[in-house]
C-alpha atoms as a PDB file:
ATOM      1  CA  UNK A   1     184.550 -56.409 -38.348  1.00  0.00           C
ATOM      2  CA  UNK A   2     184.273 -53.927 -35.705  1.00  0.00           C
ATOM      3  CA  UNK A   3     180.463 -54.859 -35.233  1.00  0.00           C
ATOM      4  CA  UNK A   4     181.771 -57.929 -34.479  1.00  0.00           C
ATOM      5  CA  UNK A   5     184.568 -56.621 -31.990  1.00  0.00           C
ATOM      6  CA  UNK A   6     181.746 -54.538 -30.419  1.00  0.00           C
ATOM      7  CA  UNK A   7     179.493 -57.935 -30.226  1.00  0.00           C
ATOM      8  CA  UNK A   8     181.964 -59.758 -28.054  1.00  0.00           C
ATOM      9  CA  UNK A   9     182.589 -56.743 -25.896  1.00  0.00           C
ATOM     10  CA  UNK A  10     178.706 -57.208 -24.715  1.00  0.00           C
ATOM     11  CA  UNK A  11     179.518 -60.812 -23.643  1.00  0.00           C
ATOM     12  CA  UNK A  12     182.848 -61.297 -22.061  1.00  0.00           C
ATOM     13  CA  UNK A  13     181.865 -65.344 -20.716  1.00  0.00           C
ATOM     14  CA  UNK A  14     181.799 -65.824 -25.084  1.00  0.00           C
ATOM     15  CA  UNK A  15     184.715 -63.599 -25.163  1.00  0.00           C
ATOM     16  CA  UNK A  16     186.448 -65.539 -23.222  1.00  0.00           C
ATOM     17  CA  UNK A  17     185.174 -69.102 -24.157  1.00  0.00           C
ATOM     18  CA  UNK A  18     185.470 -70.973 -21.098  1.00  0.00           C
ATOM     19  CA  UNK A  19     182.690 -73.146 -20.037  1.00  0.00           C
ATOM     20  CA  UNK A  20     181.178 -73.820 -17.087  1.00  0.00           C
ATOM     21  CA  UNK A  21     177.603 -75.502 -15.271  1.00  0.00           C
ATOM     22  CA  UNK A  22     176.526 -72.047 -16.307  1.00  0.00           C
ATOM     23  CA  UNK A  23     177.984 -71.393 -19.684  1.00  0.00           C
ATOM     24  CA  UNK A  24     177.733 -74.703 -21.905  1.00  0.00           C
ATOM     25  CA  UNK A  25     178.513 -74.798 -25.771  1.00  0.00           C
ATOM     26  CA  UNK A  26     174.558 -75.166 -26.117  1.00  0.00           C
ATOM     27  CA  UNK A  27     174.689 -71.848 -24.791  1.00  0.00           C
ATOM     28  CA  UNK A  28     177.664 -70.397 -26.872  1.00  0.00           C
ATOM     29  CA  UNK A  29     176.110 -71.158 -29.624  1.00  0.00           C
ATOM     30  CA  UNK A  30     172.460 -69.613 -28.680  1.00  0.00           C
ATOM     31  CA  UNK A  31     174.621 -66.956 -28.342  1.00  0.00           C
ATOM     32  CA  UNK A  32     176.752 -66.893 -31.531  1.00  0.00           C
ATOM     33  CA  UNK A  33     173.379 -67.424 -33.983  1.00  0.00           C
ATOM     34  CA  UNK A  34     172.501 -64.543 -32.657  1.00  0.00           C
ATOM     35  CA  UNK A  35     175.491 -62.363 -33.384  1.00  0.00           C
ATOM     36  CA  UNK A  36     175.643 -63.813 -36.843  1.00  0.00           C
ATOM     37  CA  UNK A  37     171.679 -62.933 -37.415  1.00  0.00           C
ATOM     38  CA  UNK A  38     172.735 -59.045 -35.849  1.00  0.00           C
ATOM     39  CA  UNK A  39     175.620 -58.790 -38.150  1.00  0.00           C
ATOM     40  CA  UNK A  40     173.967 -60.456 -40.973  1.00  0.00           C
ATOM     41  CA  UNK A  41     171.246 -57.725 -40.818  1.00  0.00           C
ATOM     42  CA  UNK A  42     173.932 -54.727 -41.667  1.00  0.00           C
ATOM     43  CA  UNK A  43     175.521 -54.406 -44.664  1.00  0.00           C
ATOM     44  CA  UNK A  44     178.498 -56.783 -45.635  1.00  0.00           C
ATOM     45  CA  UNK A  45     179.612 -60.307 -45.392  1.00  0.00           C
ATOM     46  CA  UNK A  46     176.854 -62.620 -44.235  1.00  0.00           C
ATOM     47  CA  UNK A  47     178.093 -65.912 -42.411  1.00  0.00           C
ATOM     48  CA  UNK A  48     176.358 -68.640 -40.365  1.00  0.00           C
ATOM     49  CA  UNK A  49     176.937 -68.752 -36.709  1.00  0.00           C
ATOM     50  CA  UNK A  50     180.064 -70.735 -37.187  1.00  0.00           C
ATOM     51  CA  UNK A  51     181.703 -68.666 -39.977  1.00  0.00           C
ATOM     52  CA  UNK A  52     181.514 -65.731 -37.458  1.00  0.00           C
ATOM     53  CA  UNK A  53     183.199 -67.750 -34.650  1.00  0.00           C
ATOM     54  CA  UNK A  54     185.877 -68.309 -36.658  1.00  0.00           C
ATOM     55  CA  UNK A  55     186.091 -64.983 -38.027  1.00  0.00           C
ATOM     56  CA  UNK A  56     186.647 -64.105 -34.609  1.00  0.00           C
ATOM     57  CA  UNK A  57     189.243 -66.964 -33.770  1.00  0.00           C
ATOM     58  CA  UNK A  58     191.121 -65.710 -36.399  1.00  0.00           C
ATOM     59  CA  UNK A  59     191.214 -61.737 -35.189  1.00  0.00           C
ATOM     60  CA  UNK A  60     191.959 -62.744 -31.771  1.00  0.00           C
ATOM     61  CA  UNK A  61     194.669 -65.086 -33.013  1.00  0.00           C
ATOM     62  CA  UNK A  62     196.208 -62.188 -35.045  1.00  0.00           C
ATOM     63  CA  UNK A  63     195.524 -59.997 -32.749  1.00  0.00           C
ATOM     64  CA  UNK A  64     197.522 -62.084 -30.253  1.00  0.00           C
ATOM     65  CA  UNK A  65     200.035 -62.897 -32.442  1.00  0.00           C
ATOM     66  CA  UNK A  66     200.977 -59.218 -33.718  1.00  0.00           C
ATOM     67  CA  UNK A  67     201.005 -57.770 -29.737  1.00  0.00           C
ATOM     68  CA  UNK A  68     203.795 -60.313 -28.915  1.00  0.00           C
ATOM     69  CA  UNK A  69     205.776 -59.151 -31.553  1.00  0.00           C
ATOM     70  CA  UNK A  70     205.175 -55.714 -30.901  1.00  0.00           C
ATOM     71  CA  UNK A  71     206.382 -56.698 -27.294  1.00  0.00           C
ATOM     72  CA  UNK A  72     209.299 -58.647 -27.882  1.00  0.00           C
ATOM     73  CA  UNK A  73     210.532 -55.839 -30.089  1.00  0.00           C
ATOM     74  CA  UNK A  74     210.420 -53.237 -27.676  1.00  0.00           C
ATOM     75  CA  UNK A  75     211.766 -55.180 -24.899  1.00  0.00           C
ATOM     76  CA  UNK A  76     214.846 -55.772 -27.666  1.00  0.00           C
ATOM     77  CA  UNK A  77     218.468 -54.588 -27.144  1.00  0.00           C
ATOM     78  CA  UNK A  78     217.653 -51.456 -29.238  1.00  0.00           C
ATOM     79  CA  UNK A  79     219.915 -49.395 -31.733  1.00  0.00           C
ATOM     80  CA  UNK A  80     217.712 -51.528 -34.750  1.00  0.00           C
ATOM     81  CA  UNK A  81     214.529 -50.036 -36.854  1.00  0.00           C
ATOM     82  CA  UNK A  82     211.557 -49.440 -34.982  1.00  0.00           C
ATOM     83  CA  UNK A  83     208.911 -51.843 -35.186  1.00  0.00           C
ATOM     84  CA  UNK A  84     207.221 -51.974 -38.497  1.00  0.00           C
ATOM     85  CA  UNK A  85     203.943 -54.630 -37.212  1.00  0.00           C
ATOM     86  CA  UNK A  86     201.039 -52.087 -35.948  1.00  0.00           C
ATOM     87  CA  UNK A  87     198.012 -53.180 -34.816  1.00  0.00           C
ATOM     88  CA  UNK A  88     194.588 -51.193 -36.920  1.00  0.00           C
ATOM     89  CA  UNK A  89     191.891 -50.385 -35.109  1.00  0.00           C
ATOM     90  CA  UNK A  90     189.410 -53.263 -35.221  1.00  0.00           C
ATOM     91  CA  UNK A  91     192.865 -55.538 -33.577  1.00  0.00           C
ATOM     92  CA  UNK A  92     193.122 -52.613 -31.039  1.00  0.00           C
ATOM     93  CA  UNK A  93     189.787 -52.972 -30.099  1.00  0.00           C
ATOM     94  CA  UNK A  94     190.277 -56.884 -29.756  1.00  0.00           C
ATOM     95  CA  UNK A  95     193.438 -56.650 -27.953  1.00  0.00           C
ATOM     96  CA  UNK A  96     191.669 -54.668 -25.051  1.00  0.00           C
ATOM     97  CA  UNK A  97     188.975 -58.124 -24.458  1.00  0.00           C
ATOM     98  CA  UNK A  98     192.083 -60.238 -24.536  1.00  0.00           C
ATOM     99  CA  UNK A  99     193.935 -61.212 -21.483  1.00  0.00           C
ATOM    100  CA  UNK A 100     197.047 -59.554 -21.233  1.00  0.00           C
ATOM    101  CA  UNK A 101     198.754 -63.112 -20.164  1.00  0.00           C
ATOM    102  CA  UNK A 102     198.066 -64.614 -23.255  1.00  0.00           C
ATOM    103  CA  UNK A 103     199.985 -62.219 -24.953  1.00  0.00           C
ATOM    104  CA  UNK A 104     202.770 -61.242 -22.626  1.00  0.00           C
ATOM    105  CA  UNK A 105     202.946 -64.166 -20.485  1.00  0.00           C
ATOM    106  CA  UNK A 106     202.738 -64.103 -16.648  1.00  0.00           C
ATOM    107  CA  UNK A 107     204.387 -61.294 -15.525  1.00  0.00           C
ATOM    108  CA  UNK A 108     205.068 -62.516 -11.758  1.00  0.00           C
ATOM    109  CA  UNK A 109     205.741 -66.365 -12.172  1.00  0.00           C
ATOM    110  CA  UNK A 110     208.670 -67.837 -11.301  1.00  0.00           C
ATOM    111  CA  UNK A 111     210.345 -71.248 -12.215  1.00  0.00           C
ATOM    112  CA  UNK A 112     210.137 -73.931  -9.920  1.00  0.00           C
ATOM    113  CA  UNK A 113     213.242 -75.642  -8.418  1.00  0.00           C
ATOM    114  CA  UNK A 114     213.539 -79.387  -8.910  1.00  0.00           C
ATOM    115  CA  UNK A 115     215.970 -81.556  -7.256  1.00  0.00           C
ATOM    116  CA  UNK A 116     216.773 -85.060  -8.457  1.00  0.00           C
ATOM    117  CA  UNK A 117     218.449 -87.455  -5.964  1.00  0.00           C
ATOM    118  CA  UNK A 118     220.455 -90.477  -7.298  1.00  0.00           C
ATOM    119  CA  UNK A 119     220.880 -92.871  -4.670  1.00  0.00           C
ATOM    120  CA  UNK A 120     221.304 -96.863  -4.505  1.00  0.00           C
ATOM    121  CA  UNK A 121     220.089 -98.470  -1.425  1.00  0.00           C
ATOM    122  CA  UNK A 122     222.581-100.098   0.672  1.00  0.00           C
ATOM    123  CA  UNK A 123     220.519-103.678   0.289  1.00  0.00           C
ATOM    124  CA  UNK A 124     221.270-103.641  -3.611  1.00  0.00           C
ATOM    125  CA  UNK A 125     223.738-106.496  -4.896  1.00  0.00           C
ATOM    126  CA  UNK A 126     224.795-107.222  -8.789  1.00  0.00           C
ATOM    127  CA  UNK A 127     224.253-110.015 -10.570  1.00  0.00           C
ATOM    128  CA  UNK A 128     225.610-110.486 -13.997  1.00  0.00           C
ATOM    129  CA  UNK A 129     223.479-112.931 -16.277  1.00  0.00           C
ATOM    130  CA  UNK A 130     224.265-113.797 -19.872  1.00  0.00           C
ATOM    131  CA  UNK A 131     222.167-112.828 -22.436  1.00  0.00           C
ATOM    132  CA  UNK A 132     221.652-114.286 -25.446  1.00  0.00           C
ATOM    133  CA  UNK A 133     220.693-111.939 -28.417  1.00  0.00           C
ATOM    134  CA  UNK A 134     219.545-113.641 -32.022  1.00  0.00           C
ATOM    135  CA  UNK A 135     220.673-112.063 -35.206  1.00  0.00           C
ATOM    136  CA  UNK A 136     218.674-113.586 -38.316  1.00  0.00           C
ATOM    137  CA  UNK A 137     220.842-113.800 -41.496  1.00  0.00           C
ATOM    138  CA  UNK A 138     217.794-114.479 -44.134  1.00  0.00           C
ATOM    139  CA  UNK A 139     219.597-116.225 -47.053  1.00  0.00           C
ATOM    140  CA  UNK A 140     217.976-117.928 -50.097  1.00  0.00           C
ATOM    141  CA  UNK A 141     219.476-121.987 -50.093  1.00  0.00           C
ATOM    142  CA  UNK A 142     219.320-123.640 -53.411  1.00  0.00           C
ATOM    143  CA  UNK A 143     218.003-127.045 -52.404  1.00  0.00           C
ATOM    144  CA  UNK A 144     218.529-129.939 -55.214  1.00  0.00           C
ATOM    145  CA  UNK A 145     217.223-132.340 -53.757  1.00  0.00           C
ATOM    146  CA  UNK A 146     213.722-130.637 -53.416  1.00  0.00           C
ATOM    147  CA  UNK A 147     213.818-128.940 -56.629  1.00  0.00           C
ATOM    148  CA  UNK A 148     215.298-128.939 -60.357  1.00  0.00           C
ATOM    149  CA  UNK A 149     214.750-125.167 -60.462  1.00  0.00           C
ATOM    150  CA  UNK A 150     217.504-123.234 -60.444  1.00  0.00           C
ATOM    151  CA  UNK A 151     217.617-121.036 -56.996  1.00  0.00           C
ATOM    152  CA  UNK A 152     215.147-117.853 -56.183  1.00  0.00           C
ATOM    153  CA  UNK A 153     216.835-115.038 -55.541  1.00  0.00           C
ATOM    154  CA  UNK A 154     215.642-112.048 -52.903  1.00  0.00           C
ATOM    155  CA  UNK A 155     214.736-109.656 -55.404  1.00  0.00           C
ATOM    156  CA  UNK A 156     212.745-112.368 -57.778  1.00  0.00           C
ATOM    157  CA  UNK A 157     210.727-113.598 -54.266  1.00  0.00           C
ATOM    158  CA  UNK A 158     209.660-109.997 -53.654  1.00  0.00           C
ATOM    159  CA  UNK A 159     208.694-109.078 -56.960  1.00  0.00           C
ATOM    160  CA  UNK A 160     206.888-112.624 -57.541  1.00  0.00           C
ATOM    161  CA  UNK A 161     205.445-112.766 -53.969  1.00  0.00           C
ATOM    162  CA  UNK A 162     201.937-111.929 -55.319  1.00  0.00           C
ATOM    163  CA  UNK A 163     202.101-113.676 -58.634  1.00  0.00           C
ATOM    164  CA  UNK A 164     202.412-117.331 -56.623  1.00  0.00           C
ATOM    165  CA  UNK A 165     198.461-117.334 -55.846  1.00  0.00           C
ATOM    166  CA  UNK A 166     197.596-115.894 -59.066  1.00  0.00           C
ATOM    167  CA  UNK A 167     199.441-117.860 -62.031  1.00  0.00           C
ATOM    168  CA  UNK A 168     198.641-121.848 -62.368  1.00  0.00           C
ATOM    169  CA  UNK A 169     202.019-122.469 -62.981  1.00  0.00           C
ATOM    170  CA  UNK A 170     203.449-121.718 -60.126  1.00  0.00           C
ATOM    171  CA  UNK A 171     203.306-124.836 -57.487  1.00  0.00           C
ATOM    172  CA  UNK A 172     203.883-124.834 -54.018  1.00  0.00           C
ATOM    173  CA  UNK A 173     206.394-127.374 -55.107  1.00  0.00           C
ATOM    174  CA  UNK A 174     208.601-123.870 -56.473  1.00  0.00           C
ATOM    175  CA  UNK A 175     208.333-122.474 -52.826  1.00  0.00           C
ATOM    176  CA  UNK A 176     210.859-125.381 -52.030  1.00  0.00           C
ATOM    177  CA  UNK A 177     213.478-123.129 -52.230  1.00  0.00           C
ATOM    178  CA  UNK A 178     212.526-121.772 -48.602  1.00  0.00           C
ATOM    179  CA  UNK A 179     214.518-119.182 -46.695  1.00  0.00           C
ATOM    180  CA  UNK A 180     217.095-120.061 -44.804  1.00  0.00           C
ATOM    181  CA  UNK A 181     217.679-118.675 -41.272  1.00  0.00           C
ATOM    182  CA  UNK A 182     221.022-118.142 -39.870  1.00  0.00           C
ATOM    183  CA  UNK A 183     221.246-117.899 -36.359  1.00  0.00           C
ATOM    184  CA  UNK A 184     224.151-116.028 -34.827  1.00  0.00           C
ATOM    185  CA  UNK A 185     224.239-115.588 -31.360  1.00  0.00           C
ATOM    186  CA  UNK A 186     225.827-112.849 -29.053  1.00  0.00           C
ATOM    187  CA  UNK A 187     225.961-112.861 -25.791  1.00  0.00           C
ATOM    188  CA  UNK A 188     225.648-109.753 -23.987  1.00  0.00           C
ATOM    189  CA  UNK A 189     226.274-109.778 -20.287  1.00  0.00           C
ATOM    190  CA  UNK A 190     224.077-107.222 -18.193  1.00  0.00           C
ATOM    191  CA  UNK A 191     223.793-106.531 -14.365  1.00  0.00           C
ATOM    192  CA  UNK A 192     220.457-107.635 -12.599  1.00  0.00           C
ATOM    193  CA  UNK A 193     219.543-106.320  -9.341  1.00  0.00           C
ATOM    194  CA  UNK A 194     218.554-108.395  -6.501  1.00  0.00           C
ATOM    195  CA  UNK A 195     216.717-106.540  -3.408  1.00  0.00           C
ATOM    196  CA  UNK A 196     217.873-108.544   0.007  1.00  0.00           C
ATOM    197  CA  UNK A 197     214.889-108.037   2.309  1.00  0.00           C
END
């Protein structure tokens, strides 16, 4: 692992990973097959070019992750345990090719005010309109007239929905006993605003 810490200390633009005209994933990965065939050579874990990239993801990640904590504990109120997360020696390394913002956050940044301003134009009038909202009621009718049967109820119809186009003794003549809809209306009244030009 600290080959591999030493490997990316060599090439900070793959250290890094940000791309560029000059630095393009083709490249990146020129680059990583070759650290994998150097590390692959010593003795240890041998990886393809990808299994090493992520080998170093994950350090860097760690890495990251364990510095933060490090830092949020010492910038605590105090009068606790001391910190029991410690970096070894390979993460030490790492944390020295990582930028320090990506741990710690920007040191010298500062929030940005925003101001929202609420205001109706003098040229606005209101207009109420009705609306007219539909509730469906589903119910199941029991039509005679259509159909001897004796009426369908919800729970039959859903659990019988596929069996219709399968058996041969079901007719569309069954389906006579149709839902239902209920309409209830509600009328809502809401403002609509009219721009006088």
């Amino acid at each position: 692992m600290k080959s591999l810490v030493e490997c990316m200390t060599k090439d900070p633009l793959l250290c890094a990973g940000k791309f560029n005209q000059n630095f393009t994933h083709k490249t990146a990965q020129k680059k990583w097959e070759m650290i994998a065939a150097e590390l692959n050579a010593l003795p240890g874990a041998e990886k393809s070019w990808d299994k090493w990239k992520k080998t170093w993801h994950d350090t860097r990640s760690t890495t990251k992750t364990k510095a933060a904590a490090i830092k949020r504990h010492i910038g605590g109120t105090g009068g606790g345990p001391s910190c029991s997360i410690e970096l070894n020696e390979v993460q030490q390394d790492a944390l020295s090719l990582i930028c320090p913002a990506s741990v710690s956050g920007h040191v010298n940044s500062t929030e940005s005010n925003v101001e929202f301003i609420f205001e109706v134009p003098n040229n606005v009038t209101i207009d109420t309109n009705e609306l007219c909202v539909e509730e469906f009621d589903e119910s199941f009718v029991d039509n005679q007239e259509h159909n001897a049967q004796p009426s369908i109820n919800a729970s039959e119809l859903v659990d019988n929905q596929d069996n219709y186009a399968q058996s041969s003794s079901t007719t569309p003549a069954k389906l006579g006993n149709i839902l239902s809809t209920i309409h209830h209306y509600t009328y809502i009244t809401y403002p609509t605003f009219f721009y006088h030009r």
